[in-house]
C-alpha atoms as a PDB file:
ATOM      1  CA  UNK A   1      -0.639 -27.341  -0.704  1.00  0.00           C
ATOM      2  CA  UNK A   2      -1.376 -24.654  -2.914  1.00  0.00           C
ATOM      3  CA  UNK A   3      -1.573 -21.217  -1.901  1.00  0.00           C
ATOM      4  CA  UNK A   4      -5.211 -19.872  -1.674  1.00  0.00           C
ATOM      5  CA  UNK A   5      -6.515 -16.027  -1.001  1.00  0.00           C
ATOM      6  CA  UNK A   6      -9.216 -15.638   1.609  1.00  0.00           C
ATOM      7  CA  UNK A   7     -12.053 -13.311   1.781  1.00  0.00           C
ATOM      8  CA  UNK A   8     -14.443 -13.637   4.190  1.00  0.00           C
ATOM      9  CA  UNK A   9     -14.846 -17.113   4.311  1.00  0.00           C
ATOM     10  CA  UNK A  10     -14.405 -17.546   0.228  1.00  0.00           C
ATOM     11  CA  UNK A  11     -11.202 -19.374  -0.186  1.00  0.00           C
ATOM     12  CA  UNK A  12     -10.327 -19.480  -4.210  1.00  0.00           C
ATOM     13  CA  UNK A  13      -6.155 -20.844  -5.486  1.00  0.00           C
ATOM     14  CA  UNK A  14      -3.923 -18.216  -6.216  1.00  0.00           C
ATOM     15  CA  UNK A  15      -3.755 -17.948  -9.784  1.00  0.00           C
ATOM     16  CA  UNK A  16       0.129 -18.026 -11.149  1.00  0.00           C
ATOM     17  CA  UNK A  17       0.933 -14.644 -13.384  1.00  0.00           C
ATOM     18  CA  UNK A  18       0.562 -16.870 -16.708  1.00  0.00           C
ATOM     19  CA  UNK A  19      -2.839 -18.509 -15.268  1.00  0.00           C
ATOM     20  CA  UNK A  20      -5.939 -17.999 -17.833  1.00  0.00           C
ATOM     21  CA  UNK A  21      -8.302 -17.845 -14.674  1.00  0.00           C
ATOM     22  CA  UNK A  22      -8.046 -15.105 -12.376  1.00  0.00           C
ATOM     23  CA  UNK A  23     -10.112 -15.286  -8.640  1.00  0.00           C
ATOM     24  CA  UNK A  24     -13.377 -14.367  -9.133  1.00  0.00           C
ATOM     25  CA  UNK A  25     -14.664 -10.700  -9.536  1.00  0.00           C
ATOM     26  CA  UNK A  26     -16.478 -10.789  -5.515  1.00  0.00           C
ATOM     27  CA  UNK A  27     -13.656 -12.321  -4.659  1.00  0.00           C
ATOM     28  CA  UNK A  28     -11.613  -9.827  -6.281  1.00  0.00           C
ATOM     29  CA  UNK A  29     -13.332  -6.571  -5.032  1.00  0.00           C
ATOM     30  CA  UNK A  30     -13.143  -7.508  -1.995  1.00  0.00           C
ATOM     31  CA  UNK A  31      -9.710  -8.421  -1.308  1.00  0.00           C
ATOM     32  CA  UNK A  32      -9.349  -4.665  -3.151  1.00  0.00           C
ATOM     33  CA  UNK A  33     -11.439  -3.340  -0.419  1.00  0.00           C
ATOM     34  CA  UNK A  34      -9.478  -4.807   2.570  1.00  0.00           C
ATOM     35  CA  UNK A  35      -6.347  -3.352   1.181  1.00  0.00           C
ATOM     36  CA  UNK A  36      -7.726  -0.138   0.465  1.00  0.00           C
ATOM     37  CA  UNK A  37      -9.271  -0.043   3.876  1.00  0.00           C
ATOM     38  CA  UNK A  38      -5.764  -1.111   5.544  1.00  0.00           C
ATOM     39  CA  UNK A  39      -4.358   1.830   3.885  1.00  0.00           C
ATOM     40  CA  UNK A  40      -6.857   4.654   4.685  1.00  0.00           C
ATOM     41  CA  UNK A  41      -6.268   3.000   8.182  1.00  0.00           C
ATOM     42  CA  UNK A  42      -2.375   4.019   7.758  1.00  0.00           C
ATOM     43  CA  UNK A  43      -3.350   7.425   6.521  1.00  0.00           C
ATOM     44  CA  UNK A  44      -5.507   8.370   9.171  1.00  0.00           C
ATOM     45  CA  UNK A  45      -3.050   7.253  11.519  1.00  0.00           C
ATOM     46  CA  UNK A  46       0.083   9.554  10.053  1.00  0.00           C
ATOM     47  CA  UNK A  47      -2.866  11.929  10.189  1.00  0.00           C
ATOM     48  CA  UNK A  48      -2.944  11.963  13.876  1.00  0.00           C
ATOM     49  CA  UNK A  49       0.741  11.913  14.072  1.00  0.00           C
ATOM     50  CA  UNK A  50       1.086  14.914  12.539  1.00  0.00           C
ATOM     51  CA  UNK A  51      -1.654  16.930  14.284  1.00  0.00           C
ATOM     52  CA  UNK A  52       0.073  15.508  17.341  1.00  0.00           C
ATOM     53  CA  UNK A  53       3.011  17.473  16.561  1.00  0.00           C
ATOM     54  CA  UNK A  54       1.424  20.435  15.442  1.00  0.00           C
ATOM     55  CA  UNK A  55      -0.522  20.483  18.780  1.00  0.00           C
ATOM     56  CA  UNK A  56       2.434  19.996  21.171  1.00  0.00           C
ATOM     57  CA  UNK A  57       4.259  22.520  18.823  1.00  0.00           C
ATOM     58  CA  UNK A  58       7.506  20.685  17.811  1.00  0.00           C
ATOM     59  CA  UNK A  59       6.358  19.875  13.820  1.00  0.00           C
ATOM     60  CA  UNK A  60       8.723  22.629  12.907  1.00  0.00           C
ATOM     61  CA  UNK A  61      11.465  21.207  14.713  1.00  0.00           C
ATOM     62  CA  UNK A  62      11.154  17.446  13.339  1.00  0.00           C
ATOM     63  CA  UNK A  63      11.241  15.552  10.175  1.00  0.00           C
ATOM     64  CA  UNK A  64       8.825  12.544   9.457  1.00  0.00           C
ATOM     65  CA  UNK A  65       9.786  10.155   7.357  1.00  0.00           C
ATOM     66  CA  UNK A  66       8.111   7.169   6.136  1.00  0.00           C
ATOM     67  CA  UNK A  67       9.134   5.122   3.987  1.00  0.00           C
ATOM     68  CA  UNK A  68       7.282   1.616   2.455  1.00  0.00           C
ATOM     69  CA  UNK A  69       7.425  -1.197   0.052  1.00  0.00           C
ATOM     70  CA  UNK A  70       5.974  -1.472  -3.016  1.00  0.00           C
ATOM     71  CA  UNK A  71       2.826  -2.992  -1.574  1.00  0.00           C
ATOM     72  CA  UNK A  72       0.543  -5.788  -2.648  1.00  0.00           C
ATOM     73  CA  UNK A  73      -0.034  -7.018  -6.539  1.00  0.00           C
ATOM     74  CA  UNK A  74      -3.861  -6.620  -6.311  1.00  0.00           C
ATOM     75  CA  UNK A  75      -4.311  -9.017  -9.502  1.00  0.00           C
ATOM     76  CA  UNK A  76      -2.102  -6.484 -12.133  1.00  0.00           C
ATOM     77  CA  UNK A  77      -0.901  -9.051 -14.540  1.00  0.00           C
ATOM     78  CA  UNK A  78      -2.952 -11.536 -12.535  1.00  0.00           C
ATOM     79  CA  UNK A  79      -0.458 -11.362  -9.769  1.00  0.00           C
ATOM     80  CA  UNK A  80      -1.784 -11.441  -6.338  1.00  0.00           C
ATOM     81  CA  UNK A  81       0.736 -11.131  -3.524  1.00  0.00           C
ATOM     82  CA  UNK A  82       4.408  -9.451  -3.074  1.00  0.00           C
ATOM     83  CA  UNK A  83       6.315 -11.319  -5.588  1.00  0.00           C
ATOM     84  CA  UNK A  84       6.852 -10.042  -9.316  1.00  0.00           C
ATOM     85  CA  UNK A  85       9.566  -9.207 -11.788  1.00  0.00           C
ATOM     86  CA  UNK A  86       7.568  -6.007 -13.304  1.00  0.00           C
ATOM     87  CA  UNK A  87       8.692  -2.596 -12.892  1.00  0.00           C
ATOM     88  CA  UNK A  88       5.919  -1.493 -10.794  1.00  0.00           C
ATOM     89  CA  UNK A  89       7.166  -3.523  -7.931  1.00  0.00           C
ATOM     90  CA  UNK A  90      10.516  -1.669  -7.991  1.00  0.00           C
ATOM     91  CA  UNK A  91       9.408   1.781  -7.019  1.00  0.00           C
ATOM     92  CA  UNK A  92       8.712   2.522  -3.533  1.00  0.00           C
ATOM     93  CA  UNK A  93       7.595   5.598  -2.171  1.00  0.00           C
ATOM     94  CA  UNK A  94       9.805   8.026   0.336  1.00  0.00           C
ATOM     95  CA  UNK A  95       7.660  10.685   1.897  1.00  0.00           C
ATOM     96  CA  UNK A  96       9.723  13.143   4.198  1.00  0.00           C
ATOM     97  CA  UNK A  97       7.787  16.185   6.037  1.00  0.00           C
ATOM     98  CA  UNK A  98      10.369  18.981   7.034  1.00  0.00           C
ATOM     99  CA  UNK A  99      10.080  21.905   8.852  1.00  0.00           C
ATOM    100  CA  UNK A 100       9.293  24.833   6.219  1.00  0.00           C
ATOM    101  CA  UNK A 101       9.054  22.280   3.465  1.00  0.00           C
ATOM    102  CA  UNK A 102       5.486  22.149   2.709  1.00  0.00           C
ATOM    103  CA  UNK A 103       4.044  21.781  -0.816  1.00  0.00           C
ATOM    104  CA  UNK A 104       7.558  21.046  -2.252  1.00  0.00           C
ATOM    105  CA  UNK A 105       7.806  17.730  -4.964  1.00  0.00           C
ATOM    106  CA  UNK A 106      10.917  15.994  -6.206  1.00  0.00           C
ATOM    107  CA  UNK A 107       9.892  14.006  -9.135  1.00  0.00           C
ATOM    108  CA  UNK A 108      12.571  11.021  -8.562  1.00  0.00           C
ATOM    109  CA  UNK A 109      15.796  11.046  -6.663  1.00  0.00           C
END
C-alpha cells in the first residue's frame, strides 16, 4: 500500500514532491515537533557527554566527533521522508571538539 505518516493516531498518505495536497497543517506541526524534540533529545545527550569528560578531566586529551546525515525532509518541497534530489539533502554536518579548539569555524571543507 501506500506509504502514510503517523502522528498520534492521525494517519494521512504521504504526499509525492509534485503532489498539490500536502498532510494537513496539525498533522504537519506535529510531526515538526517530534523531530525537533528527537533532536533536543540528541543535544542534551552530547551535552552530558561532554560534561562527562570535563568532569573526569580527559576533554583536553580527546576529540569528539559526530558526524550525521542530512536528516528528515520535514515537508520542504512537500517532501516528507529521507529521499530527495535537492541540494539540501547533500550537506551533512561534521562537528569535531578538540582539545584547545574551542570557538574555531571552518566554513566548508
Amino acid at each position: 500500500g501506500q506509504p502514510t505518516l503517523r502522528s498520534f493516531g492521525a494517519a494521512v498518505p504521504v504526499p509525492y514532491p509534485d503532489a498539490s495536497t500536502a498532510p494537513p497543517a496539525n498533522v504537519s506541526r506535529s510531526l515538526r515537533k517530534g523531530y525537533y524534540a528527537a533532536v533536543s533529545w540528541t543535544d542534551h545527550q552530547v551535552g552530558r557527554l561532554l560534561d562527562a569528560l570535563d568532569e573526569h578531566a580527559v576533554a583536553g586529551e580527546t576529540v569528539v566527533a559526530l558526524a550525521g546525515d542530512h536528516g528528515w525532509a520535514l515537508g520542504e518541497h512537500n517532501i516528507w521522508g529521507k529521499h530527495s534530489n535537492f541540494e539540501v539533502a547533500a550537506r551533512v554536518p561534521l562537528i569535531l571538539r578538540t582539545p584547545g579548539g574551542a570557538g574555531r569555524r571552518q566554513p566548508g571543507l
